[in-house]
Every structure is written in structure tokens, then in C-alpha cells.
Protein backbone atom coordinates (compact mmCIF):
# COMPACT_ATOMS: atom_id res chain seq x y z
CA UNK A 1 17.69 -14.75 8.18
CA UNK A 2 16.63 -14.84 12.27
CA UNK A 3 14.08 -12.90 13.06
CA UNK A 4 15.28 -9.92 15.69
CA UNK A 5 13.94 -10.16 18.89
CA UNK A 6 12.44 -7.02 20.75
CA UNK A 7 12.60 -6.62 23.95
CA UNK A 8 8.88 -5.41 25.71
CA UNK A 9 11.14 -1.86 26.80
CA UNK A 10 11.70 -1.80 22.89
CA UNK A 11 8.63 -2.72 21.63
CA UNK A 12 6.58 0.16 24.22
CA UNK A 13 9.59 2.60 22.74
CA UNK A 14 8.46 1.66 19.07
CA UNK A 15 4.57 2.08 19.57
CA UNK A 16 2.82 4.81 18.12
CA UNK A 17 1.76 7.88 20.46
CA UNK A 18 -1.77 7.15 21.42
CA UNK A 19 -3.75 10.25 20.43
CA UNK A 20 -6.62 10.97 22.97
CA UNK A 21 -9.16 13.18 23.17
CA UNK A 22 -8.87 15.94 25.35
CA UNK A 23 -9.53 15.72 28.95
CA UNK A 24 -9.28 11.90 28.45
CA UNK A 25 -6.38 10.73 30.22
CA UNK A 26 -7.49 12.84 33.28
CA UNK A 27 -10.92 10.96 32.86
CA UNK A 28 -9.12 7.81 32.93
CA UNK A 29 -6.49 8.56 35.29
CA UNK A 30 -9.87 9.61 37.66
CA UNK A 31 -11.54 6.41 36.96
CA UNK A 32 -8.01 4.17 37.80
CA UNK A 33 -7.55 5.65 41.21
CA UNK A 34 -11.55 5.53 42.34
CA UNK A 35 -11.30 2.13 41.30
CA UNK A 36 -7.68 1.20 42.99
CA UNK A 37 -8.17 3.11 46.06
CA UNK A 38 -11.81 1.16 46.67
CA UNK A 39 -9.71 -1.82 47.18
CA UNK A 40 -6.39 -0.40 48.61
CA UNK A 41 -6.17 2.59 51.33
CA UNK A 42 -4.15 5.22 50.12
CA UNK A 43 -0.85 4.57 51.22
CA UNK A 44 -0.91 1.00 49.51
CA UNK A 45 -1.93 2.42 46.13
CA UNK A 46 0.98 3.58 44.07
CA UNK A 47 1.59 6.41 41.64
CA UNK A 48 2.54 3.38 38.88
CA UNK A 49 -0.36 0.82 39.52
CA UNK A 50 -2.84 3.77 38.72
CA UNK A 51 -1.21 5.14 35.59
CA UNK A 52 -0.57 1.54 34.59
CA UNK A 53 -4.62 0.78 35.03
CA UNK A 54 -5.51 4.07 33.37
CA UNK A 55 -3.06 2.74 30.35
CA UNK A 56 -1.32 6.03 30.30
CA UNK A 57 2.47 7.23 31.79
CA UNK A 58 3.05 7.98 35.13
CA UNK A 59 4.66 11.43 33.24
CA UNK A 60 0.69 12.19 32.52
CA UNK A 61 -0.37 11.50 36.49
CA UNK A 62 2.02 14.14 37.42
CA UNK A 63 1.38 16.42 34.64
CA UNK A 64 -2.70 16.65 35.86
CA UNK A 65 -2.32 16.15 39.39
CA UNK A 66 1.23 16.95 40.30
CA UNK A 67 1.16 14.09 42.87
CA UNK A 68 -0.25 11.04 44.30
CA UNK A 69 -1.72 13.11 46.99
CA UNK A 70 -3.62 15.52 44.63
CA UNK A 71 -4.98 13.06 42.33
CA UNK A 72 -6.71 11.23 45.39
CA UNK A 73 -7.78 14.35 46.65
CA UNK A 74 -9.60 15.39 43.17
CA UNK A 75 -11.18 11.85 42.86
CA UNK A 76 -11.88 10.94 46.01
CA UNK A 77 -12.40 13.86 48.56
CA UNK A 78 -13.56 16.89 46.53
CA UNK A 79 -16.75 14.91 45.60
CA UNK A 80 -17.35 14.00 49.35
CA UNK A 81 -16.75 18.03 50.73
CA UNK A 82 -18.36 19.45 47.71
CA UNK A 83 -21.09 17.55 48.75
CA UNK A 84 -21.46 18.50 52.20
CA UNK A 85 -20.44 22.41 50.88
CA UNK A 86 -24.03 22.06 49.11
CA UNK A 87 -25.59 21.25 51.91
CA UNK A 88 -24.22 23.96 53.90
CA UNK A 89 -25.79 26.15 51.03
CA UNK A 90 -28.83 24.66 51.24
CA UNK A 91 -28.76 25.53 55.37
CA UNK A 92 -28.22 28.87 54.79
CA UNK A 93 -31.78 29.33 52.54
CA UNK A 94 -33.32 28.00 54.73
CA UNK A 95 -36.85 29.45 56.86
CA UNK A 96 -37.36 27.18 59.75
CA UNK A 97 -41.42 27.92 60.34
CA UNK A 98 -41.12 27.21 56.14
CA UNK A 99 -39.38 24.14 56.14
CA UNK A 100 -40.10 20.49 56.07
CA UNK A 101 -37.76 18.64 58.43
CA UNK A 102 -37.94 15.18 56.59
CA UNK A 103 -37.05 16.43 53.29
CA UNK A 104 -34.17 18.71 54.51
CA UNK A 105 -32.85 15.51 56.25
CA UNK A 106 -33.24 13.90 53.15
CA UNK A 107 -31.24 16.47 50.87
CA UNK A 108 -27.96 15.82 53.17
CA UNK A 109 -28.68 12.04 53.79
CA UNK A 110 -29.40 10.39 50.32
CA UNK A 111 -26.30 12.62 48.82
CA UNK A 112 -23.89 11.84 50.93
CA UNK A 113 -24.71 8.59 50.88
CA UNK A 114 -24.59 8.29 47.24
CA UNK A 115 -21.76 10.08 47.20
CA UNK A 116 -20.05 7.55 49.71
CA UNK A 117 -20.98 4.52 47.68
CA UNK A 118 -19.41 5.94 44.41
CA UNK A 119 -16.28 6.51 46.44
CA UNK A 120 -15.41 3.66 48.87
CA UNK A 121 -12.28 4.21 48.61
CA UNK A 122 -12.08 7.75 50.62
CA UNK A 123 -14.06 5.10 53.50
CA UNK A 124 -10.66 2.93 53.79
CA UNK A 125 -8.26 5.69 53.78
CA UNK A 126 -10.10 7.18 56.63
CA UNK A 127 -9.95 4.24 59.17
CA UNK A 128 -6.27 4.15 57.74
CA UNK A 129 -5.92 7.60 58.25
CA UNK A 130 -4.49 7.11 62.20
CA UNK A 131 -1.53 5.83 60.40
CA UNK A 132 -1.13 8.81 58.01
CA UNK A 133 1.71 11.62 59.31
CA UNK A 134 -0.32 15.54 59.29
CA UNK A 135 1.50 16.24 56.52
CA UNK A 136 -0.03 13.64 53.92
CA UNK A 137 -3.15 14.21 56.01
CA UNK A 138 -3.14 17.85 54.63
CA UNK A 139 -1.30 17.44 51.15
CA UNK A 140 -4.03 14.07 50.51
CA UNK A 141 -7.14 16.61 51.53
CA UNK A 142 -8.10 14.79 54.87
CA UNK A 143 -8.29 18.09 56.25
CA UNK A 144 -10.45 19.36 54.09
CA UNK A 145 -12.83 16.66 55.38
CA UNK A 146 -12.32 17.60 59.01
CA UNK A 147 -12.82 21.13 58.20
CA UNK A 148 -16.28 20.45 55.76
CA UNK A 149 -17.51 18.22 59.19
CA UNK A 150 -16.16 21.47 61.73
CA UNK A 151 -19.09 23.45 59.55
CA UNK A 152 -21.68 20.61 59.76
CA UNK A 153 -20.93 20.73 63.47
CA UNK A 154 -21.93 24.08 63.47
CA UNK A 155 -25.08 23.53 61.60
CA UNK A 156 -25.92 20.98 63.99
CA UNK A 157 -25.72 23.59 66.85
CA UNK A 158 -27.72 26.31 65.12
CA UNK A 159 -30.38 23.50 64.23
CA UNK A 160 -30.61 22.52 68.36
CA UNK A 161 -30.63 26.13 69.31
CA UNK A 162 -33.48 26.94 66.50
CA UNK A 163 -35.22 24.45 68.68
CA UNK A 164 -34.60 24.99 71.87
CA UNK A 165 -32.61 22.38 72.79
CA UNK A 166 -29.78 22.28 74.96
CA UNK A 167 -26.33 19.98 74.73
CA UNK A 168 -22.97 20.63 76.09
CA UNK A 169 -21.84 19.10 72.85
CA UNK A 170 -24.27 20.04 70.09
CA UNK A 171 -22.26 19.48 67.38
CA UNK A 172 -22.09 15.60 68.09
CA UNK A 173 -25.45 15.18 66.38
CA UNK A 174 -23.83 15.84 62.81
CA UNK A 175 -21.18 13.31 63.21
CA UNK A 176 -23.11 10.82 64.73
CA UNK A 177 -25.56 11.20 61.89
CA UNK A 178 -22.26 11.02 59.12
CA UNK A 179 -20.71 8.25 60.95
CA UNK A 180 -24.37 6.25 61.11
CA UNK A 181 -24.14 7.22 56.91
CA UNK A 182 -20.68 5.85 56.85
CA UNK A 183 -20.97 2.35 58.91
CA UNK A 184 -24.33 1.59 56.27
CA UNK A 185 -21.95 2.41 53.42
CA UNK A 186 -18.83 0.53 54.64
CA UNK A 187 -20.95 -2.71 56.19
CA UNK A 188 -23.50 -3.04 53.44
CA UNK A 189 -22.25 -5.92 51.92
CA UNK A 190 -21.34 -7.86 55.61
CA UNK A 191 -25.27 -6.67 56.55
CA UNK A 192 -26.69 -7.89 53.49
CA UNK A 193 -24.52 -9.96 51.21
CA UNK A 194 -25.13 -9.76 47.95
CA UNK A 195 -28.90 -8.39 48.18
CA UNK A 196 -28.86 -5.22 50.09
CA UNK A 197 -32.27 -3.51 50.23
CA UNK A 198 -32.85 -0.94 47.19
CA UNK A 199 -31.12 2.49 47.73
CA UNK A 200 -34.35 4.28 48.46
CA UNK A 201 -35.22 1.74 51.47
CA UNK A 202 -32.16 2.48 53.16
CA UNK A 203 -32.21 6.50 52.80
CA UNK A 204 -35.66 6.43 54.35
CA UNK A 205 -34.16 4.49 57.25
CA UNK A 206 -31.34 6.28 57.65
CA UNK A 207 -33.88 9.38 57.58
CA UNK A 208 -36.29 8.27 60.22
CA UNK A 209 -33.35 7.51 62.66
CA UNK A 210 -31.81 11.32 62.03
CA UNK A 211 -35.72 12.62 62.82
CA UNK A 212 -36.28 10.41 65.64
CA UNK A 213 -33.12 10.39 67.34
CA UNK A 214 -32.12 13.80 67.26
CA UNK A 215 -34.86 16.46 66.47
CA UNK A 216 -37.46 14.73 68.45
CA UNK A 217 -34.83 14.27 71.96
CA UNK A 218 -36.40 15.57 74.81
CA UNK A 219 -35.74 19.23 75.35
């Protein structure tokens, strides 16, 4: 007697329910997207390829994040603000004639850097972000991110006034410092190939150039 032939719909139909752990097809529906959106900007990433990496159903993706948008903005930009939120904290306990310059510059440098390097993926979807209408700007979280760098902006100006400097645009310091972050991140590999100096090398530059080209400016 022929064997029946099952169609791949049919055979997916047939399979047993994967049990999972709970919490583990958010973990893995996390880990797709990070991974996806590294290589694709958001917009070329779709709600299918991720739930078809994370090996689960695209009925799961909208069950934990309700949308393409939110997923990217839980695994992409709440790591990046909540970063920059801890800084902020860190700001706000702070006594200047008690505090160490170098090492404060160092709390906000090596984790947003590190933070930036896990999630590569937030780096394309920003320069892709001019092509982005508001509305997935705000629904993806990109706002958030222009908000979180509105409040380093801010910081930036209480840190000139604390020492007496003057700028017409004193919050420019904090993005030039997050966009000289950003271009080490996002050129690494063109800078150095495949052996890019060790992690700690490159935070201690990146620190010495915050120091020395903004608190040390002439007054």
C-alpha cells in the first residue's frame, strides 16, 4: 500500500505542542530580534523572520509584545535609555568638590558603550531613522531616545555651569560625547578589522578625549 504523503503545512499541523518553560519564548523571541535587527534596520526586519528564528509563532510575538514596534523597543531601546536613566541617577548623587571627574566619565562611557555593542542593531535603525514616519518613530521608542539625550543635554549644561564655563549651546557636549561613543561602536570593525584593541583600551580613550576636550576647554 503507498505510503501517504504529508504536506510540510500538514506535517507542522501534526507536531506536538512544544512545551517551554516560562518566560522562554519571550527570551527567545528577545534574542531573534537583537540578532536580526544587528544585520537589518528595522523596517527591513519582519514580524515572521523573527518568530521564524526564535522557532516559535508569530501568534506568540504578538501575544508578548503586541507588535513589531514594541518588541524592538523592549530589546533594543529600553537597554540603551535605561542605561543613560542610570546615569542620570548617578548625576543627581553627585558632590562636585567630592567627585572624581575621570571615574564619573567613566560610569557613563564604558556603559553605554557596552551597552551599544550588545545592541548594534538600535545603531542601524538610527541612521535609518530619517526614513521612519513620527509615528513608527514614537510607537518603535525612538523618542524615548531623543527624550533620554534632551536630559543628558541638560546634564551637560549643569556640568559647564558647575564650572564656570560659558556656551551658547551647552548641551552639545553630551551629544558630541554619545555620537564620538557611537561612531567607535559602529566603525570598529572598518578601524580595526578583525583585531580591535581590548574593550578596556578603548573606554580609556574614549575617556581621555571626554576630559580633555570638554572639561578642560578654556573658560
Amino acid at each position: 500500500m503507498p505510503q501517504q504523503k504529508i504536506s510540510p503545512k500538514e506535517r507542522t499541523a501534526r507536531a506536538p505542542a512544544v512545551r517551554r518553560a516560562p518566560g522562554e519564548a519571550r527570551r527567545l523571541l528577545l534574542d531573534a530580534a537583537r540578532d536580526l535587527f544587528a544585520r537589518r534596520d528595522y523596517r527591513a526586519t519582519t514580524t515572521r523572520e523573527i518568530a521564524e528564528a526564535a522557532g516559535v509563532t508569530e501568534y506568540l510575538l504578538f501575544r508578548h509584545f503586541g507588535s513589531k514596534a514594541g518588541l524592538f523597543r523592549e530589546a533594543l531601546v529600553v537597554p540603551f535609555t535605561s542605561t543613560l536613566d542610570e546615569f542620570r541617577q548617578t548625576w543627581q548623587s553627585v558632590v562636585p568638590e567630592d567627585t572624581d571627574e575621570e571615574e564619573l566619565s567613566r560610569q557613563f562611557i564604558g556603559p553605554l558603550y557596552d551597552v551599544l555593542v550588545r545592541h548594534q542593531g538600535l545603531l542601524l535603525t538610527l541612521v535609518a531613522s530619517d526614513g521612519l514616519s513620527e509615528d513608527e518613530i514614537e510607537a518603535a521608542g525612538i523618542a524615548d531616545i531623543r527624550r533620554a539625550l534632551s536630559v543628558l543635554g541638560q546634564i551637560s549644561a549643569e556640568g559647564m555651569s558647575l564650572r564656570g564655563m560659558q556656551s551658547d549651546q551647552p548641551d552639545l557636549p553630551a551629544h558630541s560625547t554619545v555620537a564620538m561613543i557611537v561612531g567607535m561602536v559602529a566603525l570598529r570593525s572598518t578601524f580595526f578589522g578583525n583585531r580591535p584593541p581590548s574593550r578596556e583600551a578603548i573606554i580609556d580613550e574614549l575617556v581621555q578625549a571626554t576630559l580633555h576636550g570638554f572639561l578642560h576647554r578654556p573658560k
